[in-house]
Protein backbone atom coordinates (compact mmCIF):
# COMPACT_ATOMS: atom_id res chain seq x y z
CA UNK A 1 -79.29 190.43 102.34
CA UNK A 2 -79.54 188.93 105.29
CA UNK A 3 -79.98 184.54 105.60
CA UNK A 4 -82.03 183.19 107.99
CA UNK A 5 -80.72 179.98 109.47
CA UNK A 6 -83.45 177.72 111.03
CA UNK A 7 -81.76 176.01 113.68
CA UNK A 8 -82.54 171.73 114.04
CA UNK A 9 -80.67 170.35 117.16
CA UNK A 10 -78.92 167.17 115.73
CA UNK A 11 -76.20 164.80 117.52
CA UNK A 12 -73.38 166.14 115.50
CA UNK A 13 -71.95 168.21 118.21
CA UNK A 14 -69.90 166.00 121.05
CA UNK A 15 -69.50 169.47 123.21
CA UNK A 16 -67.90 172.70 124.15
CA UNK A 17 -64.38 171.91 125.25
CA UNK A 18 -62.87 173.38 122.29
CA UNK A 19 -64.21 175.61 119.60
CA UNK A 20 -65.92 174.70 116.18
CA UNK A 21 -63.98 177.26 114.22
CA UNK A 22 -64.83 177.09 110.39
CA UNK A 23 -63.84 177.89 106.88
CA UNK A 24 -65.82 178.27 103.49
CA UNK A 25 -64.28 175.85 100.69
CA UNK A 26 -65.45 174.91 97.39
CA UNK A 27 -67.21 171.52 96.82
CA UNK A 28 -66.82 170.25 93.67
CA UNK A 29 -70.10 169.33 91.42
CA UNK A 30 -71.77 166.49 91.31
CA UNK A 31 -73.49 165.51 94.54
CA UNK A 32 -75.89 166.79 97.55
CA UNK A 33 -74.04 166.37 100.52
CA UNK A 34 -75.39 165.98 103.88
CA UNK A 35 -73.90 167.60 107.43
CA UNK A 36 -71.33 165.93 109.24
CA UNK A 37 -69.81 164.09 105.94
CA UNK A 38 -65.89 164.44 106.14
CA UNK A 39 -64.25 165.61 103.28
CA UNK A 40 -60.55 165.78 101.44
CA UNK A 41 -59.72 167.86 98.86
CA UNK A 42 -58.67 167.56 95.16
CA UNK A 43 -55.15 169.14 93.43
CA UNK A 44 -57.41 172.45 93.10
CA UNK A 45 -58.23 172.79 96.65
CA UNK A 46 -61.95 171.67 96.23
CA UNK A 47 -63.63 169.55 98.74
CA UNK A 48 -64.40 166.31 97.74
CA UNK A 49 -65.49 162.34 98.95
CA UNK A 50 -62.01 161.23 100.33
CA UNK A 51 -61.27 157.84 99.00
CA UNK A 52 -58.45 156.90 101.65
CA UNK A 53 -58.87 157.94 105.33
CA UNK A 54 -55.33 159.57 105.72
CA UNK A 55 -56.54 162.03 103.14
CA UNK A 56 -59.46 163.27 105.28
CA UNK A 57 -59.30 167.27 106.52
CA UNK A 58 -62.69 168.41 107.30
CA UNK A 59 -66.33 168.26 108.47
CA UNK A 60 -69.39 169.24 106.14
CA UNK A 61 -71.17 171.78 109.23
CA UNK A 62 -73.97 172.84 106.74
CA UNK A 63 -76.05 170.67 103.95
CA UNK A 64 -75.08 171.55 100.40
CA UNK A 65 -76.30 170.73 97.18
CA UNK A 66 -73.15 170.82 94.38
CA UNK A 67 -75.36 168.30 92.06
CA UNK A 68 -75.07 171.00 88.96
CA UNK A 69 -71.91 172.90 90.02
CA UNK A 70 -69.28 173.47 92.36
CA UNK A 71 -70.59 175.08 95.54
CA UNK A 72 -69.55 176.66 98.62
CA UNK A 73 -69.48 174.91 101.31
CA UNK A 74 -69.30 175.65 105.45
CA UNK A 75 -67.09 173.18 107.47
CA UNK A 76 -65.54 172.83 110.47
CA UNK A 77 -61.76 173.13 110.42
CA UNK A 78 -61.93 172.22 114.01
CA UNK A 79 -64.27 171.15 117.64
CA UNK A 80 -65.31 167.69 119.30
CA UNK A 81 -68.23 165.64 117.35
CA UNK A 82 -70.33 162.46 118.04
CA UNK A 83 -69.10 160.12 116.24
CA UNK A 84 -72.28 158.37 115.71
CA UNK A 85 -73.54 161.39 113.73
CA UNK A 86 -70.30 161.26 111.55
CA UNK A 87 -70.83 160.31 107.81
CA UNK A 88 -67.94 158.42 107.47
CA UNK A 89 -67.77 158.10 103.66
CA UNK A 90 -67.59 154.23 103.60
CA UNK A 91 -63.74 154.77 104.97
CA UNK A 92 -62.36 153.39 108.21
CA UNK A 93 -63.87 154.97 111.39
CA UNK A 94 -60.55 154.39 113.43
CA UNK A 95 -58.47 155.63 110.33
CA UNK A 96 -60.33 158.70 109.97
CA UNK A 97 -60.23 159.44 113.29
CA UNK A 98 -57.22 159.37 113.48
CA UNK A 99 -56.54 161.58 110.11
CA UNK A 100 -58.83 164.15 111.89
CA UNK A 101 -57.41 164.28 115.46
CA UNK A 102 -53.78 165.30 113.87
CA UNK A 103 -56.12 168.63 112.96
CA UNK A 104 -58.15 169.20 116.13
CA UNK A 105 -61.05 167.60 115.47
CA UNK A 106 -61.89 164.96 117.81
CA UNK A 107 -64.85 162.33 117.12
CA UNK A 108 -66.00 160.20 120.12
């Protein structure tokens, strides 16, 4: 089967200067989560809301909806982002920042 993807330009992308590479992961249940949201990940490898901003690894690159179980999930392992389009899970901007920039993802 093939998926259709319809494509809606957002402000999530800060440009082309390095590649968005990305991985599939597992999201653990119990929440929708929008694109852009950064993520951590729990003792079994799922993705989850990080609660400290050293902990953060990853960017959500596609909505998902793990209200009733866990889910895949697509994210960006890597690539330059705005920022302003980053959901910064009530952490520290400058903290998670700097948490992703040690991975190759830049935010400015």
């Amino acid at each position: 089967m093939t998926e259709v993807i319809k494509h809606e330009p957002d402000q999530l992308s800060g440009g082309s200067h390095l590649p968005k590479l990305t991985e599939t992961f597992t999201v653990k249940a119990g929440k929708e989560h929008k694109r852009g949201k950064v993520f951590a990940f729990d003792a079994d490898g799922k993705a989850i809301t990080p609660t400290d901003a050293a902990t953060v690894k990853v960017v959500l690159a596609k909505d998902v909806d793990a209200t009733s179980a866990d889910t895949e999930g697509l994210f960006y392992t890597t690539g330059i982002f705005n920022g302003f389009a980053i959901d910064y899970s009530g952490l520290d901007e400058n903290a998670v920042k700097e948490a992703l920039h040690i991975r190759s993802i830049f935010l400015k």
